[in-house]
Protein backbone atom coordinates (compact mmCIF):
# COMPACT_ATOMS: atom_id res chain seq x y z
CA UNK A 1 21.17 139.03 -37.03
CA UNK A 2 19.91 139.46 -33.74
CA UNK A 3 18.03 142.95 -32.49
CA UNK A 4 21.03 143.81 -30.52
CA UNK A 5 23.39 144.06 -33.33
CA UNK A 6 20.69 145.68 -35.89
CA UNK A 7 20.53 148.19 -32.76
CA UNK A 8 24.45 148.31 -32.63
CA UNK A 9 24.29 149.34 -36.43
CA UNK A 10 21.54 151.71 -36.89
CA UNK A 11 22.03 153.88 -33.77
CA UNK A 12 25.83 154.90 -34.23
CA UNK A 13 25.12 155.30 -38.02
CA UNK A 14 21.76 157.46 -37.36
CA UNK A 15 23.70 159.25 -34.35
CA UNK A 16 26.61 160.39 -36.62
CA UNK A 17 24.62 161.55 -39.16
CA UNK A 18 22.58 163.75 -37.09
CA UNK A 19 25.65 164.90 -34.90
CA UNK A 20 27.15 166.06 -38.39
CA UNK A 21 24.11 168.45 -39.19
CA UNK A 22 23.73 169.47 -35.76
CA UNK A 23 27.71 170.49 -35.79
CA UNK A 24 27.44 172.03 -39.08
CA UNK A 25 24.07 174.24 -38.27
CA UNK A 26 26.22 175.40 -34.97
CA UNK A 27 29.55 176.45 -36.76
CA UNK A 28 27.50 178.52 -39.23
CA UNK A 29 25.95 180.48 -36.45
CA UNK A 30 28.07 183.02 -35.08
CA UNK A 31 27.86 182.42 -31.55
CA UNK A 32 31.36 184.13 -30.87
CA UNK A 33 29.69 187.55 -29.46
CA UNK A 34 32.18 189.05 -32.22
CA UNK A 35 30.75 190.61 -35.12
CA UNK A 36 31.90 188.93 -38.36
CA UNK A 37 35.17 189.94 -39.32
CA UNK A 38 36.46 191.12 -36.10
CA UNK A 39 39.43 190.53 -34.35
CA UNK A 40 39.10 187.46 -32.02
CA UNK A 41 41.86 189.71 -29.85
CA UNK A 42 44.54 186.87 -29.98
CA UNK A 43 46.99 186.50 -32.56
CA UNK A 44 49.95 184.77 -32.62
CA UNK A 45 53.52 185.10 -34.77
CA UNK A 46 51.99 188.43 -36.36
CA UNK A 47 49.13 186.67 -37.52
CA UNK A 48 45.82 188.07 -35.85
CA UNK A 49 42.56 185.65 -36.02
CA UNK A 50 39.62 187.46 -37.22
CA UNK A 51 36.15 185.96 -36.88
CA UNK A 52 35.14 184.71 -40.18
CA UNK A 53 32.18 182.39 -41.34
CA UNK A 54 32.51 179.05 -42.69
CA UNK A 55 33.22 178.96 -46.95
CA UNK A 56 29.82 178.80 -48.45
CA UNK A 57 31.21 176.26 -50.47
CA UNK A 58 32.82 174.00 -47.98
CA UNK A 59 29.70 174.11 -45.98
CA UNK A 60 27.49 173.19 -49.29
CA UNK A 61 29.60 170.37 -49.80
CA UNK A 62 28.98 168.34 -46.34
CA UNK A 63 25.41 169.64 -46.77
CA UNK A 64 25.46 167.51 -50.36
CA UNK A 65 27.58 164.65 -48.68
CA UNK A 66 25.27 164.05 -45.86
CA UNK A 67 21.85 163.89 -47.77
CA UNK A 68 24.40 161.15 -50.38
CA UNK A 69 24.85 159.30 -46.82
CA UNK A 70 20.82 159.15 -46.09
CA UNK A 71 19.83 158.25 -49.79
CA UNK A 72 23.06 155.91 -50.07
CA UNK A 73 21.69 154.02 -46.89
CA UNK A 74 18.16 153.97 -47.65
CA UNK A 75 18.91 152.61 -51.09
CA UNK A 76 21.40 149.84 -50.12
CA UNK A 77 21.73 147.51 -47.29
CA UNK A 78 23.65 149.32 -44.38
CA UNK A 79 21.30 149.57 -41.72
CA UNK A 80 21.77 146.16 -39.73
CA UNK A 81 18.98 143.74 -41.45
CA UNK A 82 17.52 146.50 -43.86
CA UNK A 83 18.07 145.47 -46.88
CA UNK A 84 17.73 148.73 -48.63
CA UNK A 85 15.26 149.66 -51.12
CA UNK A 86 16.73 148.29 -54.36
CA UNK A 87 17.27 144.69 -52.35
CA UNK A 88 21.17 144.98 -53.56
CA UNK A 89 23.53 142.58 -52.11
CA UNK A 90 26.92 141.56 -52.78
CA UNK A 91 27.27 138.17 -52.82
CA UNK A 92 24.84 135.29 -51.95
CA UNK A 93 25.93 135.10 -48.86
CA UNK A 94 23.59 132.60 -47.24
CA UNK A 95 24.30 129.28 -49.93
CA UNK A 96 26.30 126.58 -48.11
CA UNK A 97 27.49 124.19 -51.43
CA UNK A 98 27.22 125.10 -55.08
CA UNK A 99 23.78 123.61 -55.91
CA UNK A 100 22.69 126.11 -53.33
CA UNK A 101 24.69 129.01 -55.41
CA UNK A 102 23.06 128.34 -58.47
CA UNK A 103 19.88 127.73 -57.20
CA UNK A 104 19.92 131.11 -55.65
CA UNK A 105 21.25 132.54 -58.40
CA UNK A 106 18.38 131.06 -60.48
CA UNK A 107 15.84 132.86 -57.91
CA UNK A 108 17.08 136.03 -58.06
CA UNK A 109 17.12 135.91 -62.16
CA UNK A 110 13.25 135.33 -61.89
CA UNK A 111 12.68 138.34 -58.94
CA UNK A 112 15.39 140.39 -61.09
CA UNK A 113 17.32 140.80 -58.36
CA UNK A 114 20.96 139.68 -58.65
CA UNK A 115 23.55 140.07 -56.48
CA UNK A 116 26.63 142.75 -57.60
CA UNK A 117 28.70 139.27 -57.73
CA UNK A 118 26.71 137.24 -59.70
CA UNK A 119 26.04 140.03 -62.34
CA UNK A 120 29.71 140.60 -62.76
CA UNK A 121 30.41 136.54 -62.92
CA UNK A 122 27.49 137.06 -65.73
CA UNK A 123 29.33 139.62 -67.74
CA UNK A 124 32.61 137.67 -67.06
CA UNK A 125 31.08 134.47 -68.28
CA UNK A 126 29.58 136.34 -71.69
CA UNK A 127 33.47 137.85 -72.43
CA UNK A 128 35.31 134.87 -71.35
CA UNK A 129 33.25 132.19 -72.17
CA UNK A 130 33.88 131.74 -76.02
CA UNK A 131 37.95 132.23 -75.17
CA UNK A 132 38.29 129.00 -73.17
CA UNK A 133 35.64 127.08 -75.39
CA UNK A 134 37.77 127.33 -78.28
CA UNK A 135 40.73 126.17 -75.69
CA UNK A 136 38.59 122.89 -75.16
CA UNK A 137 38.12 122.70 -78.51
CA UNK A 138 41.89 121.81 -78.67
CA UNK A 139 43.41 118.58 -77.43
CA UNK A 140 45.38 118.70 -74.88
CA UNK A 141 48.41 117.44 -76.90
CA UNK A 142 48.21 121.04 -78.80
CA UNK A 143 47.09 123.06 -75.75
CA UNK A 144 50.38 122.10 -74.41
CA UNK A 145 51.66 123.76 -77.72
CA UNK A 146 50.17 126.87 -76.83
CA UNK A 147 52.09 129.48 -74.85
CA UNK A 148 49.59 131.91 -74.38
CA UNK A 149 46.61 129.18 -72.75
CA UNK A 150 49.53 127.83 -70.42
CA UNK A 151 50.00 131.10 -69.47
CA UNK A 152 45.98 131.49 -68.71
CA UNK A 153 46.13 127.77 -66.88
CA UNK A 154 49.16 129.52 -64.55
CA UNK A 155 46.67 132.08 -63.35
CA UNK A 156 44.17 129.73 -62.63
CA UNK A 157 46.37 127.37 -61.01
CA UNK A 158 47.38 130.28 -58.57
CA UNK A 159 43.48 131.42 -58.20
CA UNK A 160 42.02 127.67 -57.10
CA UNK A 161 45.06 125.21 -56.74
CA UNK A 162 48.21 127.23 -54.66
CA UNK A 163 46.35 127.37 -51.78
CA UNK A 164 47.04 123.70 -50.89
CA UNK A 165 50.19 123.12 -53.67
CA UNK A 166 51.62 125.96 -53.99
CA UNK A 167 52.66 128.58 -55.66
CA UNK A 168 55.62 127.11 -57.23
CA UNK A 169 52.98 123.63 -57.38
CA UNK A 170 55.63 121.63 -55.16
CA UNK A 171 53.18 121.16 -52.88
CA UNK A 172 53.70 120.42 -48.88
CA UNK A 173 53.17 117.79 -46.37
CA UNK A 174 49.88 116.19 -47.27
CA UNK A 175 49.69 117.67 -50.60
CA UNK A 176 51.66 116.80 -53.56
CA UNK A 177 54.08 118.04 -55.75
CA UNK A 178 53.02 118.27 -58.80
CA UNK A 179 56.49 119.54 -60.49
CA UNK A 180 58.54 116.46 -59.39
CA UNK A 181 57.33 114.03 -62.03
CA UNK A 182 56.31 111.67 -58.91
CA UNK A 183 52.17 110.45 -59.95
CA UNK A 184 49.95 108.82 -57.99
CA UNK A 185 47.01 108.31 -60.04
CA UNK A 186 49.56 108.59 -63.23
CA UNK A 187 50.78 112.08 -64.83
CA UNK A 188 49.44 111.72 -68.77
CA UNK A 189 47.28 114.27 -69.79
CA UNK A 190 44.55 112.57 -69.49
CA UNK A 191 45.26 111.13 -66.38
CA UNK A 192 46.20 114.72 -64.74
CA UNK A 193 42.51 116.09 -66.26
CA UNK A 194 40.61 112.77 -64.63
CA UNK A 195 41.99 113.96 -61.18
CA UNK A 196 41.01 117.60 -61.31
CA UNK A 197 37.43 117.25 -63.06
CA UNK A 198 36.55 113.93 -60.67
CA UNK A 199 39.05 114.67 -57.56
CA UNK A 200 40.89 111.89 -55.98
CA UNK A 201 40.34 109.71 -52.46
CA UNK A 202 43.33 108.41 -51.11
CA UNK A 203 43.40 106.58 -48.14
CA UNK A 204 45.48 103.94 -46.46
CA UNK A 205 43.97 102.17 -43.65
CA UNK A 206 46.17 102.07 -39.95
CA UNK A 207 48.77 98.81 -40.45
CA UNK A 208 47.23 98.82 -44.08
CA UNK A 209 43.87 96.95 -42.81
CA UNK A 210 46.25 93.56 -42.24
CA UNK A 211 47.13 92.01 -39.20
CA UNK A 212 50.03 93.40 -38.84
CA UNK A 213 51.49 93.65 -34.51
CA UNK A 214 53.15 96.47 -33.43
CA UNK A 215 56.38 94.07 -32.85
CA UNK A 216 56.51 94.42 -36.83
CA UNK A 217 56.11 98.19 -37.24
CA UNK A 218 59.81 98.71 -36.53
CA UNK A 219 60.94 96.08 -39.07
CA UNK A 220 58.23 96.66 -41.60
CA UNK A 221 59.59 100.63 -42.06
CA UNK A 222 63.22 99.58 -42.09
CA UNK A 223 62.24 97.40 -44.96
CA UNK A 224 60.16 100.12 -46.80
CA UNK A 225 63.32 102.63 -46.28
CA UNK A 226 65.30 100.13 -47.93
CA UNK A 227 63.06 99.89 -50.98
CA UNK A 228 63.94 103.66 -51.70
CA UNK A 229 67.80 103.26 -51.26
CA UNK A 230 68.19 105.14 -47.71
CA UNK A 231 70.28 104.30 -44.80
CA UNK A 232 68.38 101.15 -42.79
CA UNK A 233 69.36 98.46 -40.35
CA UNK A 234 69.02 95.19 -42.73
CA UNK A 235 67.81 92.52 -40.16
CA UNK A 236 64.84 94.96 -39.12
CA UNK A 237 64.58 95.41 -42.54
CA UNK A 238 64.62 91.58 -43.44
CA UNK A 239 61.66 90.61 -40.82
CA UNK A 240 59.78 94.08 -42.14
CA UNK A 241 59.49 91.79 -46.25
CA UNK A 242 57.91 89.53 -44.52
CA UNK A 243 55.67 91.85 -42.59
CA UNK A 244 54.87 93.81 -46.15
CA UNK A 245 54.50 90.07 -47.70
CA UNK A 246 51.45 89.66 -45.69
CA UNK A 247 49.43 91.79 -47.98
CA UNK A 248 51.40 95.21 -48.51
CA UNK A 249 52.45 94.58 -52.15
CA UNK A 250 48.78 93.81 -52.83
CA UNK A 251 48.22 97.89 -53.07
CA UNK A 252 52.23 98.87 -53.62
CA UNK A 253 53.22 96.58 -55.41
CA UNK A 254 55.98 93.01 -54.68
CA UNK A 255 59.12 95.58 -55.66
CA UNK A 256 57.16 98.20 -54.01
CA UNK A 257 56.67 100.12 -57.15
CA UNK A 258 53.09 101.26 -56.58
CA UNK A 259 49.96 101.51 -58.61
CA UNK A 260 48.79 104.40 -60.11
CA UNK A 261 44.96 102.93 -60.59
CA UNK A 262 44.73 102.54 -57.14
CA UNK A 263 46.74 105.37 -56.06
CA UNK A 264 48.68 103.58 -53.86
CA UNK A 265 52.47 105.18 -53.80
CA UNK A 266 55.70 103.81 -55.38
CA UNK A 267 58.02 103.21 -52.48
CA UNK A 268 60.85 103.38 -54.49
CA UNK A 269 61.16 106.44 -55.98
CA UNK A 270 62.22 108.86 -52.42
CA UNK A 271 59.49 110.50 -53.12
CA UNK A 272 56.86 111.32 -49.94
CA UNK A 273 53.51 112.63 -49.55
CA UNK A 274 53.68 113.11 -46.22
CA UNK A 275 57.48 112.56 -45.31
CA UNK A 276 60.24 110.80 -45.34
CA UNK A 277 61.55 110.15 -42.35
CA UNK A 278 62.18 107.17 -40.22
CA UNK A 279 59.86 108.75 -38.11
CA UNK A 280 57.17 109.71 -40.63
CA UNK A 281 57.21 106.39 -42.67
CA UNK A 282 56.30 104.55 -39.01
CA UNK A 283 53.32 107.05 -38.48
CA UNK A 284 52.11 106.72 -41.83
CA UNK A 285 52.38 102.95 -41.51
CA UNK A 286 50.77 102.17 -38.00
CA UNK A 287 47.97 104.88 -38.26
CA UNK A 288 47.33 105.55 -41.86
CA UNK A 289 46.89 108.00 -43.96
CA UNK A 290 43.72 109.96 -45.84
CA UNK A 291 43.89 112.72 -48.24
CA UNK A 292 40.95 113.96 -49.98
CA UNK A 293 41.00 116.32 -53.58
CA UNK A 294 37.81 117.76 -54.23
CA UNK A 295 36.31 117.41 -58.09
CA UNK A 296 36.75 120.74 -59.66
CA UNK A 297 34.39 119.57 -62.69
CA UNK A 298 31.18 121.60 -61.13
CA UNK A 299 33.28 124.56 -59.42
CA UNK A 300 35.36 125.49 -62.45
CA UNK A 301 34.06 123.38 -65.58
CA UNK A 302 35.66 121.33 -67.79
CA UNK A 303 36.69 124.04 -69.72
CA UNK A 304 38.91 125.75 -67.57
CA UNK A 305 39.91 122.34 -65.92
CA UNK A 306 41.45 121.72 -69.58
CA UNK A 307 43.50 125.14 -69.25
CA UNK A 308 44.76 124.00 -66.03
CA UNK A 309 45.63 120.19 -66.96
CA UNK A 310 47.53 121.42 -69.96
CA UNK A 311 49.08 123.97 -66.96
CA UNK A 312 49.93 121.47 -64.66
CA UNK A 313 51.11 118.66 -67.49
CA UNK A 314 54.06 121.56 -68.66
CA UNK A 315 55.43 121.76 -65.11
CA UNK A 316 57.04 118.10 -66.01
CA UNK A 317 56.92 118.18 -69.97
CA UNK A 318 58.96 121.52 -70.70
């Protein structure tokens, strides 16, 4: 932070403080040139004003709540860079990736000097720890079994995975559904646990890295529409096989069917990542497509990755 914005910080705060003791000294002076409990000589619906101190008790109590303000901000960070005398913070605010995180975290464990987030991550850890260790325990074909862990794997699915699929996990364009029974990388357990704990890299190159002209384009998605039953114009979709012939089916498949080892989509099923349309099928086809799922394995564990699998597998397998 630079000195302008420390200055920004500490002068208002400082300022306010002071103007509160200076306004509080004045209005328990009576500077009125009434004696105390005189009429002011106004009044107003019957009700006279008399000149009356301030409550001893009101004024004792912003007395009390301004010395809380100086010892609150000498204690904790408030005061632009000052860092307070305890060294409190809230979070580690200056990591950039999670080896960072830990390592600070590690750091202030020696110096004794944890932030109020890691400490309550610590006590989390110590309560809720042993709960989904006995949850890994289980295999996943009886953690499906049990209500109560699907129930946990929910919350965590809304916590770390709606953001890109959803709260109802039907995803959106670019991100999958994961309630439609539609896999890429295959929806077993074990196969829906591989993709969270190692995250997935799909990509499909512009004109699928063949040589493939842009004459073809036209043909090639009239012939992929017609692989998933919809509406097309069958010559286009006649020269388009022979355009997916040249090397297409290699990653989807000769009937178009897909792989799941590879990721590479079934065409067949009307189901789309990133749209259906005439119009989207030709942009996915002449400039590719890449969609990246981080590895959860060293954000969440496997532990709670197993909740979530379990989760996720019971959105299909009622």
């Amino acid at each position: 932070m630079s000195n302008f914005w420390n200055i920004w910080i500490i002068a208002p705060t400082i300022l306010v403080i002071v103007g509160c003791v200076v306004l509080l000294v004045a209005c328990s002076k009576n500077n009125t040139g009434v004696d105390e409990g005189e009429s002011m000589g106004h009044s107003f619906d019957g009700i006279e004003e008399l000149n009356n101190p301030l409550p001893k008790w009101w004024s004792y109590m912003f007395y009390i709540t301004i010395v809380f303000g100086v010892v609150y901000l000498a204690l904790y960070p408030g005061l632009g860079s000052f860092k307070g005398l305890f060294g409190w913070t809230s979070a580690n605010q200056s990591v950039v990736s999670i080896a960072d995180s830990k390592a600070a975290v590690e750091t202030a464990k020696a110096n004794n000097q944890l932030s109020q987030y890691d400490r309550e991550v610590e006590a989390a850890a110590k309560l809720y720890d042993p709960i989904f260790q006995a949850y890994l325990a289980q295999p996943l074909e009886e953690l499906i079994k049990d209500e109560e862990a699907l129930k946990v794997g929910g919350r965590l699915f809304l916590q770390n995975c709606a953001q890109c699929h959803g709260s109802d996990a039907r995803g959106s364009v670019g991100f999958p559904n994961l309630a439609d029974n539609a896999w890429l990388y295959g929806g077993e357990l074990a196969d829906i646990k591989k993709s969270i704990m190692d995250g997935r890299n799909g990509m499909m190159p512009a004109k699928g890295g063949l040589p493939i002209e842009d004459s073809e384009l036209k043909g090639l998605t009239e012939y992929v529409l017609k692989l998933s039953g919809r509406d097309h114009d069958e010559a286009l979709a006649a020269q388009g096989q022979g355009s997916f012939m040249k090397g297409c089916f290699a990653c989807h498949g000769m009937d178009g069917s897909g792989n799941k080892f590879m990721g590479a989509p079934n065409l067949t099923d009307n189901a789309w990542l990133y749209g259906g349309k005439r119009e989207d099928i030709f942009e996915s086809i002449k400039n590719g497509r890449a969609g990246v799922m981080p590895a959860w394995k060293d954000i969440l564990g496997e532990e709670k990755v197993h909740v979530i699998s379990a989760y996720v597998y019971s959105l299909n397998n009622k």
